[in-house]
Protein backbone atom coordinates (compact mmCIF):
# COMPACT_ATOMS: atom_id res chain seq x y z
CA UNK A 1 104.19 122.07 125.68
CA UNK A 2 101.01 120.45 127.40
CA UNK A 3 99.29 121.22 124.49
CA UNK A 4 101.01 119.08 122.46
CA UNK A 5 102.18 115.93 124.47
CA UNK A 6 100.94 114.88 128.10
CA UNK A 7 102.43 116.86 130.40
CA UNK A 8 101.23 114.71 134.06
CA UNK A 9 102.71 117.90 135.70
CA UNK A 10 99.73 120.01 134.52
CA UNK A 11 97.03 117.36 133.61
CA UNK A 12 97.19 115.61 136.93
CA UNK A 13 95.82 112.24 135.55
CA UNK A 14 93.06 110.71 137.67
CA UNK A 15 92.02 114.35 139.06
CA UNK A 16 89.14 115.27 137.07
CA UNK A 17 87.81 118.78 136.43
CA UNK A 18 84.26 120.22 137.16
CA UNK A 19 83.64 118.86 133.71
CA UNK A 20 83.77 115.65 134.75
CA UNK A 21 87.28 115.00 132.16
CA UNK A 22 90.92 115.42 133.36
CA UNK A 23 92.98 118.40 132.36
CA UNK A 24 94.40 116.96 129.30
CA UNK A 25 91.30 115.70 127.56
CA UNK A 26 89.83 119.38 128.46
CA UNK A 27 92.73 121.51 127.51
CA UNK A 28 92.42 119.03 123.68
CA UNK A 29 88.76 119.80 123.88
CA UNK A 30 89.38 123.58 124.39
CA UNK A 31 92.06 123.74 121.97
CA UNK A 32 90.18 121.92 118.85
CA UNK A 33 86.98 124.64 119.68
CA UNK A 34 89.21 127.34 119.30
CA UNK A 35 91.27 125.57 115.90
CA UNK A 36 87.60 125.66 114.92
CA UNK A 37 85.68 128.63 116.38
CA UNK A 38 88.23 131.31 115.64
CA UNK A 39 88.41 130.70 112.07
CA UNK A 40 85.10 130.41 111.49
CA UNK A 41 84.71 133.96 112.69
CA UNK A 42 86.58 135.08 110.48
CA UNK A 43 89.69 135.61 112.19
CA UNK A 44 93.16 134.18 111.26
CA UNK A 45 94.64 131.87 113.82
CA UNK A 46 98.41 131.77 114.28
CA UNK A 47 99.73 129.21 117.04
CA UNK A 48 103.73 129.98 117.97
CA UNK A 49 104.84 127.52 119.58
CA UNK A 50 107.98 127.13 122.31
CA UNK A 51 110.00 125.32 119.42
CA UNK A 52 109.13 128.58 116.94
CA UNK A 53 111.40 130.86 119.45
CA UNK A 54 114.34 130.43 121.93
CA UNK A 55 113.55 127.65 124.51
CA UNK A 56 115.38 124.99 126.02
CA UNK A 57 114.61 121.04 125.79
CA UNK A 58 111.54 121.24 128.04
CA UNK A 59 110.14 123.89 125.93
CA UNK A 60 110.54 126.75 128.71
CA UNK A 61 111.91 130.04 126.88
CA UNK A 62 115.19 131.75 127.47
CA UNK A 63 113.46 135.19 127.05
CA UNK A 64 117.31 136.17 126.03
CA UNK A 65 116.91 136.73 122.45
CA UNK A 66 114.35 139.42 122.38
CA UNK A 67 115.39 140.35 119.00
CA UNK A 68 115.60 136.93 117.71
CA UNK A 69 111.95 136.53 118.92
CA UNK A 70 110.49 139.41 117.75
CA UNK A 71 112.30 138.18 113.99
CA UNK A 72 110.65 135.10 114.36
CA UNK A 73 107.27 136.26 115.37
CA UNK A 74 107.26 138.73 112.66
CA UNK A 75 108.16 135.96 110.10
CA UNK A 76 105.45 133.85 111.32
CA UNK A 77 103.38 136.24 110.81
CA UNK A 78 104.38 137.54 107.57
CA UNK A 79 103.94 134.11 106.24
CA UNK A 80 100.71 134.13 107.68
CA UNK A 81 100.22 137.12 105.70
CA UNK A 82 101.46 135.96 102.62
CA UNK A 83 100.24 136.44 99.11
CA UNK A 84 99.85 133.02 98.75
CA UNK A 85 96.84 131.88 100.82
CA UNK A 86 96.34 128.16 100.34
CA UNK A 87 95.87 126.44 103.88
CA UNK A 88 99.15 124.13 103.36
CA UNK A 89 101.51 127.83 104.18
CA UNK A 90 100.21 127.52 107.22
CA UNK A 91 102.07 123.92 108.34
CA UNK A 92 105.34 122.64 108.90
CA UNK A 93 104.45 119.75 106.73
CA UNK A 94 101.22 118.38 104.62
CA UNK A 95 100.70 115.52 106.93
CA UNK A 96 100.33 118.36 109.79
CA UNK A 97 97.46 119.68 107.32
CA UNK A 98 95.73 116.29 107.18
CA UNK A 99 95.55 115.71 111.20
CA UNK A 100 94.16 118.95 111.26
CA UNK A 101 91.72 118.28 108.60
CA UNK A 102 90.59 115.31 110.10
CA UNK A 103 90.21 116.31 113.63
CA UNK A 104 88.21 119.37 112.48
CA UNK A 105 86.11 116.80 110.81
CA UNK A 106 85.95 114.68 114.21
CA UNK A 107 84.39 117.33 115.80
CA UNK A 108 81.79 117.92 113.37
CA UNK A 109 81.28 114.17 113.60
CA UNK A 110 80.42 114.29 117.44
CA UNK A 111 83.93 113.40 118.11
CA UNK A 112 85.91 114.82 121.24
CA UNK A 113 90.10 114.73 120.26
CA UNK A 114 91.58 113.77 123.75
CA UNK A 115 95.23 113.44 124.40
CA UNK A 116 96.63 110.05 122.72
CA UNK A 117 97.14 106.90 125.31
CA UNK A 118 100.73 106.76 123.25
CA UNK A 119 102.28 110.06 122.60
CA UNK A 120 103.49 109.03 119.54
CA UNK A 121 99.80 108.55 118.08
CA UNK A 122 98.52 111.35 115.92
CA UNK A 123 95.45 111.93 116.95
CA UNK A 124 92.72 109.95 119.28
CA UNK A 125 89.09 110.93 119.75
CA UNK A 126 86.33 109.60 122.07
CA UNK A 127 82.57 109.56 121.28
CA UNK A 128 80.61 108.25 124.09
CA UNK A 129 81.88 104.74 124.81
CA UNK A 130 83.57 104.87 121.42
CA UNK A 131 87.51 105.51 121.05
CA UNK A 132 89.36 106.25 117.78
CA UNK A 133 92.33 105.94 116.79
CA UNK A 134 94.53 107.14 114.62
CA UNK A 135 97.74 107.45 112.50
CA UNK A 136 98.13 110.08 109.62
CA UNK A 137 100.46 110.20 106.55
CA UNK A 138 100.85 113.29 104.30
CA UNK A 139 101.71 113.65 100.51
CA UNK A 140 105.50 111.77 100.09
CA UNK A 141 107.73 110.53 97.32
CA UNK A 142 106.91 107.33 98.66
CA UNK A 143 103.27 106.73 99.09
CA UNK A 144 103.18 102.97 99.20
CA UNK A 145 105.42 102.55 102.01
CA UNK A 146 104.43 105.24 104.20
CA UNK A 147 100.79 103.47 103.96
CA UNK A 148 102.68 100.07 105.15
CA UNK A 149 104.68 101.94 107.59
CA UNK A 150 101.36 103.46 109.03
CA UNK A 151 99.46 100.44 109.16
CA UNK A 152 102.19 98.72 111.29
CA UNK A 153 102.65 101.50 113.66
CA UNK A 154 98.21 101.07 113.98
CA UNK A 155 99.17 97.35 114.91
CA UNK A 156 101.47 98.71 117.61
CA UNK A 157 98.73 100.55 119.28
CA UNK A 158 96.36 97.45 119.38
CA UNK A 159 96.41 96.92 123.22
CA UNK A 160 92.87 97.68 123.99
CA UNK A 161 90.72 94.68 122.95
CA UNK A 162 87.74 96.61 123.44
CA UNK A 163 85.54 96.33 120.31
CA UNK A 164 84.43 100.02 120.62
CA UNK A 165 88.11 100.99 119.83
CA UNK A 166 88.56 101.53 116.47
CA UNK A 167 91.79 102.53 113.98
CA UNK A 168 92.21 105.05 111.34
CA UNK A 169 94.12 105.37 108.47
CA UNK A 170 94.38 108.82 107.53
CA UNK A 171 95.54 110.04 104.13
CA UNK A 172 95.51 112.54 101.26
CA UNK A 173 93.86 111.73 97.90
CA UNK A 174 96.87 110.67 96.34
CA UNK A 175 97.18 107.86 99.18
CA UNK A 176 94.26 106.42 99.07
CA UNK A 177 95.28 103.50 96.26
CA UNK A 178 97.96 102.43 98.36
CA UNK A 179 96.53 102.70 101.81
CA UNK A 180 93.36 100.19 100.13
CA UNK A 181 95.62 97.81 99.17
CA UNK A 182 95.07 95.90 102.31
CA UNK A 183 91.70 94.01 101.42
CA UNK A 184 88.70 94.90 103.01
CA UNK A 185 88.29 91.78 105.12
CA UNK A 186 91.50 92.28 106.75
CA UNK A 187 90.78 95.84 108.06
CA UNK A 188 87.49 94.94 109.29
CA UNK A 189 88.72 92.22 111.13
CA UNK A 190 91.67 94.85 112.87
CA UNK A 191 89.02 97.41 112.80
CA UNK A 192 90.76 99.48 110.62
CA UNK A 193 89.33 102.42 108.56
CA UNK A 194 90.89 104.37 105.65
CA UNK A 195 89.68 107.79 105.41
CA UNK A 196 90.64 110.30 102.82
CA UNK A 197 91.79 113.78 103.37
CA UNK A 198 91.04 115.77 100.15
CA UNK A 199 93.23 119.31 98.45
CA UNK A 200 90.29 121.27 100.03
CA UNK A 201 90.16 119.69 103.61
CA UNK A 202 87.29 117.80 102.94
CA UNK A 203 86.87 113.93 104.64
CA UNK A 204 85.09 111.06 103.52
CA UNK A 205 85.51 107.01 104.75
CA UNK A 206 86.73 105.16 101.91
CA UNK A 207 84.59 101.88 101.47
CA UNK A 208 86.20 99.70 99.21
């Protein structure tokens, strides 16, 4: 689970590693490379996760079910598998394929994902003295108010005053109206930036 949420068990905050970066930021550093690295080799990455099998509440597994696991496993990776081979197969929901477009896009950027300040953030980055971050909303029913809904839970992580902290606003393509309806003046006061999250992965900052 301390790949997913700070665990202070393993990342032993203050204690930094030979790198010169505590556990957690390394482990998010180590895990985005290999998001990136692995398919870019031409390999297919699969990530099962405690949640995917039989664990408990603290994500430890039972290692009861053997059969049960082995089901799951082999469904995860027959979906995996499957004959159709669009990217969104591969997540438990399309705003899970926007963070991960967008963080691959960090990286390019110069970006390092760390583990978020609040856990409930969906992804924060550092880039020298710079700090993003950000909250991500995936393709709904309701567009305009998960965009509102977003932009108050960005207000709720304002408690750095820090002008190198910066927000994002991270949607797909059929967001991107709604999320600009804040004008332009406002967000640059909050230091708030929209970026869009294409079909094909792709990233661009909106500027209107």
């Amino acid at each position: 689970m301390q790949h997913d949420q700070p665990t202070p068990f393993f990342d032993k905050p203050g204690r930094l590693t030979v790198s010169g970066v505590e556990r957690g930021e390394q482990r998010a550093l180590y895990d985005t490379r290999r998001d990136a690295e692995i398919p870019a080799h031409g390999l297919h990455l699969l990530v099962i996760r405690p949640a995917d099998l039989d664990d408990n509440s603290r994500g430890r597994l039972h290692r009861k079910d053997r059969t049960g696991d082995l089901k799951a496993v082999r469904s995860l990776l027959a979906a995996a598998r499957g004959t159709d081979t669009s990217p969104r197969t591969s997540w438990a929901s399309d705003e899970d394929r926007v963070v991960d477009a967008f963080r691959r896009w960090l990286v390019v950027e110069g970006w390092t994902p760390v583990a978020p300040t609040d856990p409930h953030t969906d992804i924060e980055a550092v880039r020298g003295d710079q700090r993003l971050v950000g909250e991500a909303k995936g393709q709904t029913m309701e567009p305009g108010t998960d965009a509102d809904i977003a932009y108050g839970q960005l207000l709720r992580r304002m408690t750095d005053p820090s002008p190198d902290t910066r927000y994002a606003l991270v949607v797909p393509s059929s967001s991107v109206f709604h999320a600009l309806r804040v004008p332009p003046p406002v967000r640059s006061l909050l230091r708030i930036s929209v970026y869009e999250v294409a079909d094909d992965g792709s990233v661009r900052m909106c500027e209107a």
